[in-house]
PDB file of N, CA and C in Angstrom:
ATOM      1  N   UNK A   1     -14.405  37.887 -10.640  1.00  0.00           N
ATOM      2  CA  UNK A   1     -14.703  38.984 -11.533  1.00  0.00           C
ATOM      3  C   UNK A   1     -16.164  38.940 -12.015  1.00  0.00           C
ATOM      4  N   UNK A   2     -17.696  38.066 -11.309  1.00  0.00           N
ATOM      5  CA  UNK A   2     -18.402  37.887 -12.213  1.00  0.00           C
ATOM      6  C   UNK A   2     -19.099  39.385 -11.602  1.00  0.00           C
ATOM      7  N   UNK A   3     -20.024  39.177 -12.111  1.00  0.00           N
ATOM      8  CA  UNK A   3     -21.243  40.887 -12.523  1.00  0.00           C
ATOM      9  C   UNK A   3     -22.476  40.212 -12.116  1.00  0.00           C
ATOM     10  N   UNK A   4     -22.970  40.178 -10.958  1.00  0.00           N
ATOM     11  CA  UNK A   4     -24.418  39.543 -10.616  1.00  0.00           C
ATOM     12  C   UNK A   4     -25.003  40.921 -11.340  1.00  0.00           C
ATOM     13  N   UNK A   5     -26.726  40.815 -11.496  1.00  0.00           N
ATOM     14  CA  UNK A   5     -27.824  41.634 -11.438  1.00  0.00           C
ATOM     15  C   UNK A   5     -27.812  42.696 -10.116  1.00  0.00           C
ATOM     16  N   UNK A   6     -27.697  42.669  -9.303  1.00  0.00           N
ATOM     17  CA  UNK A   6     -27.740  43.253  -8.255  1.00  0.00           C
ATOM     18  C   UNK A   6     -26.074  43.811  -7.577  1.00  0.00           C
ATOM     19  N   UNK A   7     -25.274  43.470  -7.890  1.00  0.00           N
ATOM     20  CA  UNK A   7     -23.984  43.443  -7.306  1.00  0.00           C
ATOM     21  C   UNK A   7     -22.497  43.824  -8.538  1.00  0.00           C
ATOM     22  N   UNK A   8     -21.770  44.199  -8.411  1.00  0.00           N
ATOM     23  CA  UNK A   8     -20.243  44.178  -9.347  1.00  0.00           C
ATOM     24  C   UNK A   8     -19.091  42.931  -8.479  1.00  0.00           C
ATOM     25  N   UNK A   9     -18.329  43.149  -8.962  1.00  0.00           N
ATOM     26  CA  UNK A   9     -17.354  42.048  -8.191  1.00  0.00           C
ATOM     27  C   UNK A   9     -16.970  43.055  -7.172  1.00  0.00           C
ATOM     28  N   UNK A  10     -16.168  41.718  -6.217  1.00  0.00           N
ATOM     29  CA  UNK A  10     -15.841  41.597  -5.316  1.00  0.00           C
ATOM     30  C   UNK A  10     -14.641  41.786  -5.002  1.00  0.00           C
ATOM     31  N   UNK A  11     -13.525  43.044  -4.582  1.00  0.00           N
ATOM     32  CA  UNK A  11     -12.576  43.271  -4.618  1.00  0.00           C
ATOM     33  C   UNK A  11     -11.786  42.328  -3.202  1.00  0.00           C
ATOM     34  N   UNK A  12     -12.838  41.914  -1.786  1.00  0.00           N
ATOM     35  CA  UNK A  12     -12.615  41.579  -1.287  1.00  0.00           C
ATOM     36  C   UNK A  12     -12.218  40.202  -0.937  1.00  0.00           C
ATOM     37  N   UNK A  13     -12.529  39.486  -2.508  1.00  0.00           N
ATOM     38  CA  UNK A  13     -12.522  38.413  -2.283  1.00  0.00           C
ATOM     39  C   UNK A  13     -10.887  37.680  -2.778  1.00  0.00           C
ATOM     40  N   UNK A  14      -9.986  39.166  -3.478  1.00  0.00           N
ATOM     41  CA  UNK A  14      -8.531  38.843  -3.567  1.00  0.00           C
ATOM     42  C   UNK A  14      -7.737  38.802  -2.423  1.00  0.00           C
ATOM     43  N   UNK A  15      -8.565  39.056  -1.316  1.00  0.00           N
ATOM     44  CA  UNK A  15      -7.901  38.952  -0.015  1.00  0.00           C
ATOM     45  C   UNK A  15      -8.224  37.363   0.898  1.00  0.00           C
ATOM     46  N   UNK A  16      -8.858  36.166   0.398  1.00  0.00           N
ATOM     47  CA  UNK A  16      -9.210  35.280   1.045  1.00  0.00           C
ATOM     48  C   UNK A  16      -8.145  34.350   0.151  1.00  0.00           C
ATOM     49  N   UNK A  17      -7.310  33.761   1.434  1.00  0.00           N
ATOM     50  CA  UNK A  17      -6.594  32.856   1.124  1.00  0.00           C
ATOM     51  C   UNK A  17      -6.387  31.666   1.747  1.00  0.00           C
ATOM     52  N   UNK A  18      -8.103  30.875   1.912  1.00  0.00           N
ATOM     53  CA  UNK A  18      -8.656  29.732   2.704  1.00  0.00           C
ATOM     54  C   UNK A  18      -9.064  29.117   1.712  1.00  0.00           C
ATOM     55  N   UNK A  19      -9.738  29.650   0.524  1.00  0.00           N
ATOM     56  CA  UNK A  19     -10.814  28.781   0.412  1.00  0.00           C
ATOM     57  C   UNK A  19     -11.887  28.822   0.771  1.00  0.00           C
ATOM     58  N   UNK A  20     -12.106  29.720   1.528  1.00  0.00           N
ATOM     59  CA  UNK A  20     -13.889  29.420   2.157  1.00  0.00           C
ATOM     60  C   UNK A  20     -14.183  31.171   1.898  1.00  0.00           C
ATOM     61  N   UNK A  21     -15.674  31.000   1.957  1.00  0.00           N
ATOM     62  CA  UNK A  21     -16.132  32.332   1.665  1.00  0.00           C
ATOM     63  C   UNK A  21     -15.975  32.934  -0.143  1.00  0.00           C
ATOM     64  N   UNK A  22     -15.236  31.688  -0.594  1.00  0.00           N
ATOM     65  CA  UNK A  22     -15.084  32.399  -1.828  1.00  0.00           C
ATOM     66  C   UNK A  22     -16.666  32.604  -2.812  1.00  0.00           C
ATOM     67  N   UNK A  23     -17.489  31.346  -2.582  1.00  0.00           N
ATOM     68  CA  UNK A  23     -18.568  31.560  -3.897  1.00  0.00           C
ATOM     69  C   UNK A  23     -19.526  32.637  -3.166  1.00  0.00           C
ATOM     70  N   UNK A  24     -19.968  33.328  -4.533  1.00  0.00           N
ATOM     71  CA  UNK A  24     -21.760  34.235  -5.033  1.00  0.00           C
ATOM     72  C   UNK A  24     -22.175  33.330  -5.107  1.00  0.00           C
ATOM     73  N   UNK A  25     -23.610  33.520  -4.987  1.00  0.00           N
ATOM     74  CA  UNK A  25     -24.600  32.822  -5.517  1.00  0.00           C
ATOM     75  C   UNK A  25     -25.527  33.549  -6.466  1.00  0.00           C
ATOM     76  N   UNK A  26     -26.132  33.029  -7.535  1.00  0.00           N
ATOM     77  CA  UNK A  26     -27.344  33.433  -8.243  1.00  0.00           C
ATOM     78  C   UNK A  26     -28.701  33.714  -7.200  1.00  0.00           C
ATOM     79  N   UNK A  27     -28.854  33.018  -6.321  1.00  0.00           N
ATOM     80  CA  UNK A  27     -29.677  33.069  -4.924  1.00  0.00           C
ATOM     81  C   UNK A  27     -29.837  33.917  -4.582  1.00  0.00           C
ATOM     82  N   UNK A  28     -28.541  34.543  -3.647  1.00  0.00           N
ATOM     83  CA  UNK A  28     -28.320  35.725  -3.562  1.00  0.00           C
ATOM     84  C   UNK A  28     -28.776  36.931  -3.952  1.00  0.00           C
ATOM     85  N   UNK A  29     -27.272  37.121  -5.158  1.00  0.00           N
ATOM     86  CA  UNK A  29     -27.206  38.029  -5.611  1.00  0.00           C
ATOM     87  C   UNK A  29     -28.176  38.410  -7.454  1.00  0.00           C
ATOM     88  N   UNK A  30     -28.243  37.514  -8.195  1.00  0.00           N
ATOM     89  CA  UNK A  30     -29.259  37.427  -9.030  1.00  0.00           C
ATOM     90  C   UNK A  30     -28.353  36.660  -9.986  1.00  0.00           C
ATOM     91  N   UNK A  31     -28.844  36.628 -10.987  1.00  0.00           N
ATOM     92  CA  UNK A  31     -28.402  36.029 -12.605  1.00  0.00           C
ATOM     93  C   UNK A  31     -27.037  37.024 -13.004  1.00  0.00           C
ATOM     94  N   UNK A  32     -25.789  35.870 -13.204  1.00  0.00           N
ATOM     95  CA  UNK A  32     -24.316  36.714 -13.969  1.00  0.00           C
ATOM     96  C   UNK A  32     -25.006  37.260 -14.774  1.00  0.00           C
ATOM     97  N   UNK A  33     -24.036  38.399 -15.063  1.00  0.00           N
ATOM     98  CA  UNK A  33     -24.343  39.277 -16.429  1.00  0.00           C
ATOM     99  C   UNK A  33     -23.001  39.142 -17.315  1.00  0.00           C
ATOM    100  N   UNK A  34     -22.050  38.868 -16.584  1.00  0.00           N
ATOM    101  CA  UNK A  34     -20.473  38.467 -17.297  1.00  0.00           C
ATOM    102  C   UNK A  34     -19.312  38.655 -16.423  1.00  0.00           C
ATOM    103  N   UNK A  35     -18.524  38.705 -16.969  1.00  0.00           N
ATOM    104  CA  UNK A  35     -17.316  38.702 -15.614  1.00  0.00           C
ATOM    105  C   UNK A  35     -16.525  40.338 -16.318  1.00  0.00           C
ATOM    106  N   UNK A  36     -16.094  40.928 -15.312  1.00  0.00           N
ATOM    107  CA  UNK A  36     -15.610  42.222 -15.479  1.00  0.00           C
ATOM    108  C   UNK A  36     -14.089  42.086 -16.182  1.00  0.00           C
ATOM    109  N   UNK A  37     -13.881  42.759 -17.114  1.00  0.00           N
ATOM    110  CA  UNK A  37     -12.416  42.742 -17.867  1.00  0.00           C
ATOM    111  C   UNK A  37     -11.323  43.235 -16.760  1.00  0.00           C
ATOM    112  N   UNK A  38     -10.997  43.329 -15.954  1.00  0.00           N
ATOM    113  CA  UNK A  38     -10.796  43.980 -14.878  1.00  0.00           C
ATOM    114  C   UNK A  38     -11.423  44.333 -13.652  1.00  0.00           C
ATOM    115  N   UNK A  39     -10.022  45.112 -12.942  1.00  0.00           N
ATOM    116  CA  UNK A  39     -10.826  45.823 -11.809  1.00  0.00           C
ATOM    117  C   UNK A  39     -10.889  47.490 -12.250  1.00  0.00           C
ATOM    118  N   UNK A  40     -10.152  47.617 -12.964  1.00  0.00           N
ATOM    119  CA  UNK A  40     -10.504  48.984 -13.820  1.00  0.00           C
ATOM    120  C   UNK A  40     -11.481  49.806 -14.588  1.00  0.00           C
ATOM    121  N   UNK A  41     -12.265  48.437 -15.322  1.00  0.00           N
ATOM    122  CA  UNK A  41     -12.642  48.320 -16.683  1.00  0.00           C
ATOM    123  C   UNK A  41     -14.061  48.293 -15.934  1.00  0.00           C
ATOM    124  N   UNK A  42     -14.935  48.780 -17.165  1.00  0.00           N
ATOM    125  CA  UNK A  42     -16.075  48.738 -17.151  1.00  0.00           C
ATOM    126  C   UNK A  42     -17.230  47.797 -18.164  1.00  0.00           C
ATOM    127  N   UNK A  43     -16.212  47.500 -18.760  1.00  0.00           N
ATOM    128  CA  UNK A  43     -16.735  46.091 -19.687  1.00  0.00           C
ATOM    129  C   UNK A  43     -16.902  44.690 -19.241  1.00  0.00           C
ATOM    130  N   UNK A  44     -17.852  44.092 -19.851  1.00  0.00           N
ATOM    131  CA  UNK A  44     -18.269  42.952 -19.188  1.00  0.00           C
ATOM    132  C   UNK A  44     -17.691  41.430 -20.447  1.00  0.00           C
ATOM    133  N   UNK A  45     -17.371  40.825 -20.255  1.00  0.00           N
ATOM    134  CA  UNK A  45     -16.838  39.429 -20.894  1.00  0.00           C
ATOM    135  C   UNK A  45     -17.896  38.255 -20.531  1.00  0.00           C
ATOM    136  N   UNK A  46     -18.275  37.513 -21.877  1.00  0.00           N
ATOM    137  CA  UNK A  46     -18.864  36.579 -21.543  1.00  0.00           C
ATOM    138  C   UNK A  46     -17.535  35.469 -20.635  1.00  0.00           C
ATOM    139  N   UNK A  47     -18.929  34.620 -20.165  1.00  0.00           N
ATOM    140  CA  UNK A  47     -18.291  33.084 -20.173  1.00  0.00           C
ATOM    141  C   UNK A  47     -16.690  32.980 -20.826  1.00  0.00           C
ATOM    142  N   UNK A  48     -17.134  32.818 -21.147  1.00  0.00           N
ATOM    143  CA  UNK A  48     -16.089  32.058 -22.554  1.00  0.00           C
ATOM    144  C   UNK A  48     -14.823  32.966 -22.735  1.00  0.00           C
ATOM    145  N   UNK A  49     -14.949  34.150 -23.206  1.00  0.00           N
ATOM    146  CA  UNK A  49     -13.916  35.324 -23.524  1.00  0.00           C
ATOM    147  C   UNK A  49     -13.603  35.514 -22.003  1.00  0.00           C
ATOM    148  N   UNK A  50     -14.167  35.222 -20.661  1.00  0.00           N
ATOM    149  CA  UNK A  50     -13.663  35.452 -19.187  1.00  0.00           C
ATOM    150  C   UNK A  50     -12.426  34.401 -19.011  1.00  0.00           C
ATOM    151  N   UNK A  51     -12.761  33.664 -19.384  1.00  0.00           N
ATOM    152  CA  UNK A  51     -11.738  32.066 -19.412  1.00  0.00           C
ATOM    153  C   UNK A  51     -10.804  32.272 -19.958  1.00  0.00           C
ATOM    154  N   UNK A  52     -11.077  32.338 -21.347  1.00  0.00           N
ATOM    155  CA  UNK A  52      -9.407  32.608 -21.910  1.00  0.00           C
ATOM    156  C   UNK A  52      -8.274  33.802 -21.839  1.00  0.00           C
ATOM    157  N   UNK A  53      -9.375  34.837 -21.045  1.00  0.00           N
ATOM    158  CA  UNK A  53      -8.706  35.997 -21.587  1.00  0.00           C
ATOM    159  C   UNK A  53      -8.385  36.408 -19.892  1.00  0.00           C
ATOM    160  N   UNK A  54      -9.094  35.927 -18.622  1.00  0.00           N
ATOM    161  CA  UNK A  54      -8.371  36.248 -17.289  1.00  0.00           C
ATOM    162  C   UNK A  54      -8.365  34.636 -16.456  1.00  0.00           C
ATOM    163  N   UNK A  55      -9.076  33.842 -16.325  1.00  0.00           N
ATOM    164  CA  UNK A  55      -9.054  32.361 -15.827  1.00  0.00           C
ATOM    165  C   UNK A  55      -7.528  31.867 -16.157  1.00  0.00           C
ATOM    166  N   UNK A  56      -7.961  31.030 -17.917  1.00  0.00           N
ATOM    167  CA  UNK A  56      -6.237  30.342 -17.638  1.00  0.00           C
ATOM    168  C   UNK A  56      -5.306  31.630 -17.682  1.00  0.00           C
ATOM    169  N   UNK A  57      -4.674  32.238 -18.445  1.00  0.00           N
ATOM    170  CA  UNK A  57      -3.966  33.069 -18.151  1.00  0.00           C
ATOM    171  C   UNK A  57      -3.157  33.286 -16.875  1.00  0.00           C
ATOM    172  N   UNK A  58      -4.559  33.403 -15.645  1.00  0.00           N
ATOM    173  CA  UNK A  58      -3.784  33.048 -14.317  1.00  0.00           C
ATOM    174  C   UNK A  58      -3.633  32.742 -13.881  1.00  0.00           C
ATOM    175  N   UNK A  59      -3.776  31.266 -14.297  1.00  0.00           N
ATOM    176  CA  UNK A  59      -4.036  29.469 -13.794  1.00  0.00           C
ATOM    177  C   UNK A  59      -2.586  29.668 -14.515  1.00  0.00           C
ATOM    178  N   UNK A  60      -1.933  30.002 -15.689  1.00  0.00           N
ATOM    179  CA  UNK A  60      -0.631  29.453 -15.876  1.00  0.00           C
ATOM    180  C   UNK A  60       0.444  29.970 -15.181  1.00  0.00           C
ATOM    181  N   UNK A  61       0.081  31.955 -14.988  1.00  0.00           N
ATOM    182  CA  UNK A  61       1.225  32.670 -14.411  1.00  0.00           C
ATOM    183  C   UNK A  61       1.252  31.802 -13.112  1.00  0.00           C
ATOM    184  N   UNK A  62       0.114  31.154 -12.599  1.00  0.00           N
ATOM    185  CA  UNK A  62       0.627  30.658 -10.967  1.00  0.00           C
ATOM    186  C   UNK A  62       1.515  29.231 -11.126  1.00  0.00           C
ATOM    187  N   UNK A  63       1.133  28.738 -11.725  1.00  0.00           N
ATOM    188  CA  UNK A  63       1.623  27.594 -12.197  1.00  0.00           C
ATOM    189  C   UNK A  63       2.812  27.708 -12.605  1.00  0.00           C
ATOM    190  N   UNK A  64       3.276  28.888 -13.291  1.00  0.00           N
ATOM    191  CA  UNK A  64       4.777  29.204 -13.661  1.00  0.00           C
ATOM    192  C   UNK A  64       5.579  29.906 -12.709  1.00  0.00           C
ATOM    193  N   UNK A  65       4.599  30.525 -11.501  1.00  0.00           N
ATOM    194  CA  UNK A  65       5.595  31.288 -10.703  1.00  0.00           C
ATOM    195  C   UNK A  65       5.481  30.955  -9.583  1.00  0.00           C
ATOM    196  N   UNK A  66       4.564  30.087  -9.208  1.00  0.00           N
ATOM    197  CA  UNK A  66       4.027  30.234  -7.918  1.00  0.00           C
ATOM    198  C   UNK A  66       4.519  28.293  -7.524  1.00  0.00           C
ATOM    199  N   UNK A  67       4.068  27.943  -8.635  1.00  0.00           N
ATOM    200  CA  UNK A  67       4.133  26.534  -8.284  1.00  0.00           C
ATOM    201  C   UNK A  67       5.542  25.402  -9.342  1.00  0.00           C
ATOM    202  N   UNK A  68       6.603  26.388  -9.767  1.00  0.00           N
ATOM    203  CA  UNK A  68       7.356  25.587 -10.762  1.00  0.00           C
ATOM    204  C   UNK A  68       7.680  24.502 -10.457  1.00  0.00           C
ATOM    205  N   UNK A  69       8.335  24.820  -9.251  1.00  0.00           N
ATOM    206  CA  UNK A  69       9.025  23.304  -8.917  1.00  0.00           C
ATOM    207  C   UNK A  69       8.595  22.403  -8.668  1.00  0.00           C
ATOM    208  N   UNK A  70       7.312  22.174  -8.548  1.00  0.00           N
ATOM    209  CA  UNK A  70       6.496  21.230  -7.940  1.00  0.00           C
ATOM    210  C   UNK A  70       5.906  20.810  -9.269  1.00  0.00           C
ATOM    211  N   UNK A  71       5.835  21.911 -10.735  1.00  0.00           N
ATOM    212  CA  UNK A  71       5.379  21.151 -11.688  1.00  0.00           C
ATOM    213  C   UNK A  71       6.579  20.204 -12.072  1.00  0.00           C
ATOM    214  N   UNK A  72       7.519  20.770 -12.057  1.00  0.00           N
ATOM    215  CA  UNK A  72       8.865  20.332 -12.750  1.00  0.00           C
ATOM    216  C   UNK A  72       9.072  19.345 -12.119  1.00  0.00           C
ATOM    217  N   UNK A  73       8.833  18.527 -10.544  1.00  0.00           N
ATOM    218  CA  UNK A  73       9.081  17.360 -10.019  1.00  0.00           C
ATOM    219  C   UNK A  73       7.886  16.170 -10.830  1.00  0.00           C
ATOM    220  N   UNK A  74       6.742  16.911 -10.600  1.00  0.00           N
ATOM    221  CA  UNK A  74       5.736  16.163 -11.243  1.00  0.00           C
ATOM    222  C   UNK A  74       6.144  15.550 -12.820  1.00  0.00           C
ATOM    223  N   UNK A  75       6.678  16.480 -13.654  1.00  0.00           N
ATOM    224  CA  UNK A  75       7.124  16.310 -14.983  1.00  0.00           C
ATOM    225  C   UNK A  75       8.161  15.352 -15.007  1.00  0.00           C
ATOM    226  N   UNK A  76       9.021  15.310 -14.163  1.00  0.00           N
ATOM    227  CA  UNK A  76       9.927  14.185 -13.787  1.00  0.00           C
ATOM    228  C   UNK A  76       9.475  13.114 -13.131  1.00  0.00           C
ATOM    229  N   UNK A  77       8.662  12.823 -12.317  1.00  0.00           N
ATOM    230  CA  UNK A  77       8.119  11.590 -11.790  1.00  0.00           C
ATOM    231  C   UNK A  77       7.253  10.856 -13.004  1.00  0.00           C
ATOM    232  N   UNK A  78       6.387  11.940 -14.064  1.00  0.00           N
ATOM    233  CA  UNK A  78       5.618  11.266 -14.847  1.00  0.00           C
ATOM    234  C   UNK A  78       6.646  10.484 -15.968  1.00  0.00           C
ATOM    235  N   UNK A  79       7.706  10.893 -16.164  1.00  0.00           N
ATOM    236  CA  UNK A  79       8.420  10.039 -16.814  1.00  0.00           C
ATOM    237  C   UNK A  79       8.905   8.151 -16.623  1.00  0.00           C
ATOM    238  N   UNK A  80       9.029   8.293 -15.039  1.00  0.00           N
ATOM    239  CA  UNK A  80       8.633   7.421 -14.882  1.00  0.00           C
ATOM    240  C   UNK A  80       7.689   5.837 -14.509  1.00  0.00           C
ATOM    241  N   UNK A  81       6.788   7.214 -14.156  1.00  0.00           N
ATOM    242  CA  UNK A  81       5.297   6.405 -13.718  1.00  0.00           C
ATOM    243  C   UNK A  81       4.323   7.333 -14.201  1.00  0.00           C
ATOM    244  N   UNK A  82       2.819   6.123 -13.672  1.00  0.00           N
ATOM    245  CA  UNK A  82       1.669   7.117 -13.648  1.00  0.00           C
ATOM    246  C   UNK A  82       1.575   8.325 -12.611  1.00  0.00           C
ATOM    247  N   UNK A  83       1.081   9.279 -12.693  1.00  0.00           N
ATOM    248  CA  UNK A  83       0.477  10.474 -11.878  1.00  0.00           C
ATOM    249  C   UNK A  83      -0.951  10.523 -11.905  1.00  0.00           C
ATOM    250  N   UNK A  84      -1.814  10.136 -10.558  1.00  0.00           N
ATOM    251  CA  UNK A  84      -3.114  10.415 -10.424  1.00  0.00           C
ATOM    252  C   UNK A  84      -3.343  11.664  -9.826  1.00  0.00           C
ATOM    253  N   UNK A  85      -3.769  12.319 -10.386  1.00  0.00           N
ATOM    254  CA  UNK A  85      -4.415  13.837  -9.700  1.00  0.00           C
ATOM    255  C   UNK A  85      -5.664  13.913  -9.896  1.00  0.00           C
ATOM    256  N   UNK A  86      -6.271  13.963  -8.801  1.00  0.00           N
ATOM    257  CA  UNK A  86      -7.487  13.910  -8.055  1.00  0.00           C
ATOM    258  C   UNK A  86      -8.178  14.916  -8.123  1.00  0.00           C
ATOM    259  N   UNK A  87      -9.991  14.935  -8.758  1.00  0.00           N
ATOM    260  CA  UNK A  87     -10.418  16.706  -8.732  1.00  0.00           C
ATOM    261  C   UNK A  87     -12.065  16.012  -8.670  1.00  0.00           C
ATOM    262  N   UNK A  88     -12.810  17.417  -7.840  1.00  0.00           N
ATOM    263  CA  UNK A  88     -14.102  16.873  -8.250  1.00  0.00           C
ATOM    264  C   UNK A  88     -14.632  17.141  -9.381  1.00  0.00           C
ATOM    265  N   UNK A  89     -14.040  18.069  -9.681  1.00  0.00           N
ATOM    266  CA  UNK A  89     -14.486  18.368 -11.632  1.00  0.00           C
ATOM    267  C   UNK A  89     -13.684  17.148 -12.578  1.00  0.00           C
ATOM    268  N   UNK A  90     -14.489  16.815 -13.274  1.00  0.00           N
ATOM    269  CA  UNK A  90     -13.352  16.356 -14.772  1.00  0.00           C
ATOM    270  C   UNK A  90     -13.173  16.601 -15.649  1.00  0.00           C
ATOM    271  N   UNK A  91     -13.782  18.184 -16.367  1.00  0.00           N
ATOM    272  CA  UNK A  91     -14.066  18.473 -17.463  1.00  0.00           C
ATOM    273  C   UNK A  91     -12.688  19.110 -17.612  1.00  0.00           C
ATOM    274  N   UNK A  92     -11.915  18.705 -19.030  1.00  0.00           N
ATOM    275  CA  UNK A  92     -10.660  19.104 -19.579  1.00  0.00           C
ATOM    276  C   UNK A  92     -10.798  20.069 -20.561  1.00  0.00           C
ATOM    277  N   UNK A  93     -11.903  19.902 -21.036  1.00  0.00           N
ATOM    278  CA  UNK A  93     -11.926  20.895 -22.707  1.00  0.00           C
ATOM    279  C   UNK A  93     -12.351  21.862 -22.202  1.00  0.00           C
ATOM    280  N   UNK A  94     -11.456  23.475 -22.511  1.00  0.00           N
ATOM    281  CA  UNK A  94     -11.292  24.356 -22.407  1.00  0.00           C
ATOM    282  C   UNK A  94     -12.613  25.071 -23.079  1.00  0.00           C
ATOM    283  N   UNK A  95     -12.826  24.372 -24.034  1.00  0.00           N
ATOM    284  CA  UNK A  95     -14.187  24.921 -24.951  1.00  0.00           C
ATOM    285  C   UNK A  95     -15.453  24.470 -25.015  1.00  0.00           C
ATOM    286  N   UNK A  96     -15.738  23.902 -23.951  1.00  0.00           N
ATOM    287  CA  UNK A  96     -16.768  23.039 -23.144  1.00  0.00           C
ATOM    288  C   UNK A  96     -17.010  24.063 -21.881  1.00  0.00           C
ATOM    289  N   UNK A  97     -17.728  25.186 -21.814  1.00  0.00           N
ATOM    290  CA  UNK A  97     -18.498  25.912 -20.893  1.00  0.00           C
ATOM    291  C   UNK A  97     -19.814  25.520 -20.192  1.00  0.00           C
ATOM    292  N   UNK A  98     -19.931  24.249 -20.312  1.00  0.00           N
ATOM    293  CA  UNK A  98     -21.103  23.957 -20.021  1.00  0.00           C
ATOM    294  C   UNK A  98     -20.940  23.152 -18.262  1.00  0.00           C
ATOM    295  N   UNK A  99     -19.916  23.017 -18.363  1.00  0.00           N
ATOM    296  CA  UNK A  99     -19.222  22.660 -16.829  1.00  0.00           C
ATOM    297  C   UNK A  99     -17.951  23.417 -16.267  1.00  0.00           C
ATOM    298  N   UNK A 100     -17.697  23.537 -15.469  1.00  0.00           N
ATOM    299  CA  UNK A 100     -16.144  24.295 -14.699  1.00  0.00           C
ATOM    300  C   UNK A 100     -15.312  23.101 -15.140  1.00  0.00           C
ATOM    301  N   UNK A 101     -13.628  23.853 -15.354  1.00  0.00           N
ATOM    302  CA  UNK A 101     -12.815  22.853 -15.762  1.00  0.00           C
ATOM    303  C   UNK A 101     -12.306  21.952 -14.590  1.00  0.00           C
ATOM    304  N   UNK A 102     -11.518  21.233 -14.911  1.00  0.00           N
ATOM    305  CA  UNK A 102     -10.847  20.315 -13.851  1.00  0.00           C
ATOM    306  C   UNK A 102      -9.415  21.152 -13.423  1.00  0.00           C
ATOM    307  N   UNK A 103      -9.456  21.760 -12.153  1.00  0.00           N
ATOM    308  CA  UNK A 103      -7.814  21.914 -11.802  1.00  0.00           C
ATOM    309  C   UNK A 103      -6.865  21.488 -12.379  1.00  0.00           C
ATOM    310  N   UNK A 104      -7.110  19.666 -11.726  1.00  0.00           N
ATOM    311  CA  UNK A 104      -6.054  18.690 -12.059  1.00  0.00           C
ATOM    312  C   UNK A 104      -6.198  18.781 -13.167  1.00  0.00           C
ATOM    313  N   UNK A 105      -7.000  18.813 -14.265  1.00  0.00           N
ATOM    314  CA  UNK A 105      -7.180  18.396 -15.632  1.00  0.00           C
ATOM    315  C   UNK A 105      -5.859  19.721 -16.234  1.00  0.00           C
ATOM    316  N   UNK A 106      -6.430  20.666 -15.686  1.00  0.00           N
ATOM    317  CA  UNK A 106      -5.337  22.130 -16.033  1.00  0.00           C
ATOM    318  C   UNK A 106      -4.435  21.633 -15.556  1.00  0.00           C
ATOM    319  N   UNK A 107      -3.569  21.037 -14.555  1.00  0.00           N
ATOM    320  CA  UNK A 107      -2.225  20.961 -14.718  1.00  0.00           C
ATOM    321  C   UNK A 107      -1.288  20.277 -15.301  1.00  0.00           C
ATOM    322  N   UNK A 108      -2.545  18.727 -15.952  1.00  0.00           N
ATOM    323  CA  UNK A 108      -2.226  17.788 -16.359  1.00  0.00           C
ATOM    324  C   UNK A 108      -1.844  18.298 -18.201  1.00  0.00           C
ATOM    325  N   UNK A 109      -2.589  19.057 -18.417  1.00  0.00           N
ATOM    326  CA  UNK A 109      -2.379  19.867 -20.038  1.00  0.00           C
ATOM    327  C   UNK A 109      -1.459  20.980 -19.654  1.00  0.00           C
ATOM    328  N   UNK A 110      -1.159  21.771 -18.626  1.00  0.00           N
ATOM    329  CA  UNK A 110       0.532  21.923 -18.939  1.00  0.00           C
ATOM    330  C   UNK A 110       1.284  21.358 -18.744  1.00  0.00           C
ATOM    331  N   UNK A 111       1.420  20.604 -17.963  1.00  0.00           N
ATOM    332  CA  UNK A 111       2.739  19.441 -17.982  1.00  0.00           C
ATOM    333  C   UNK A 111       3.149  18.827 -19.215  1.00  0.00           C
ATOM    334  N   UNK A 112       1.641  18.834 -20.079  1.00  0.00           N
ATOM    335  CA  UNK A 112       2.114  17.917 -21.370  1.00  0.00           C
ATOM    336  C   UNK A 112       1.976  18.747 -22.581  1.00  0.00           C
ATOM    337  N   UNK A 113       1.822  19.809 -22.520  1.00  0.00           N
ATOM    338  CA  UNK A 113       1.683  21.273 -23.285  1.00  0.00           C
ATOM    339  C   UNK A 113       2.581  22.226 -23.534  1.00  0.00           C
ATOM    340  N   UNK A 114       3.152  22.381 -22.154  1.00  0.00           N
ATOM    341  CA  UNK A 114       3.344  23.643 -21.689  1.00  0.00           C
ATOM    342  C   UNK A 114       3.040  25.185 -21.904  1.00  0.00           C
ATOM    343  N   UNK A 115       1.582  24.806 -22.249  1.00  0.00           N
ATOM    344  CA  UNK A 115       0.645  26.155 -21.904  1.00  0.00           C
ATOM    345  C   UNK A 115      -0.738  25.829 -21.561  1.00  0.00           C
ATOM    346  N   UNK A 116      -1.331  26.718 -21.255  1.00  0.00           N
ATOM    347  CA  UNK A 116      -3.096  26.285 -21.228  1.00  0.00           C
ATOM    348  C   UNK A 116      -3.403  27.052 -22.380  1.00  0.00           C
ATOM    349  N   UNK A 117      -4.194  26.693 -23.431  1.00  0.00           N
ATOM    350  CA  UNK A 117      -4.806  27.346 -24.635  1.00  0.00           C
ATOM    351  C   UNK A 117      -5.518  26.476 -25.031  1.00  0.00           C
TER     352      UNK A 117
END
């Protein structure tokens, strides 16, 4: 959803389901201006209000619909042992924009949450 200088988002990029091809660059395309409230909308969201208000949000619906059972095994194995989940990010705090969060770190705070907030 971000808003380069030169460019709007990328509708095409809800169609890549590799992994690859996904990043913009500032290079590119120029300096974010914010991430779009939508694909409707014509308003722009910082950082910060992009995260809480479309990021986790759909980091949890997947996590709740897409991936339950696999949290719910995890939630049961951690009972009895450790769980290492592996990420190249490590940043956990949600309110720390100064780095991208950790995946693992996000699944590890709903498992023991059960929400992202």
């Amino acid at each position: 959803m971000k808003v380069f200088e030169t460019t709007g988002i990328d509708l095409t990029r809800f169609d890549v389901d590799s992994m690859k091809g996904l990043k913009r660059t500032v290079r590119k395309f120029g300096q974010v201006l914010g991430h779009q409230a939508g694909v409707e909308s014509g308003k722009l969201l910082s950082y910060g209000d992009a995260r809480q208000m479309i990021y986790l949000p759909a980091y949890q619906w997947v996590l709740e619909n897409k991936l339950s059972e696999l949290i719910t095994e995890l939630k049961h194995k951690a009972r009895d042992q450790k769980i290492l989940l592996l990420d190249y990010e490590t940043n956990t705090d949600i309110g720390d924009l100064s780095r991208p969060l950790s995946h693992a770190g996000l699944v590890k705070i709903y498992i023991e949450q059960g929400k992202l907030s």
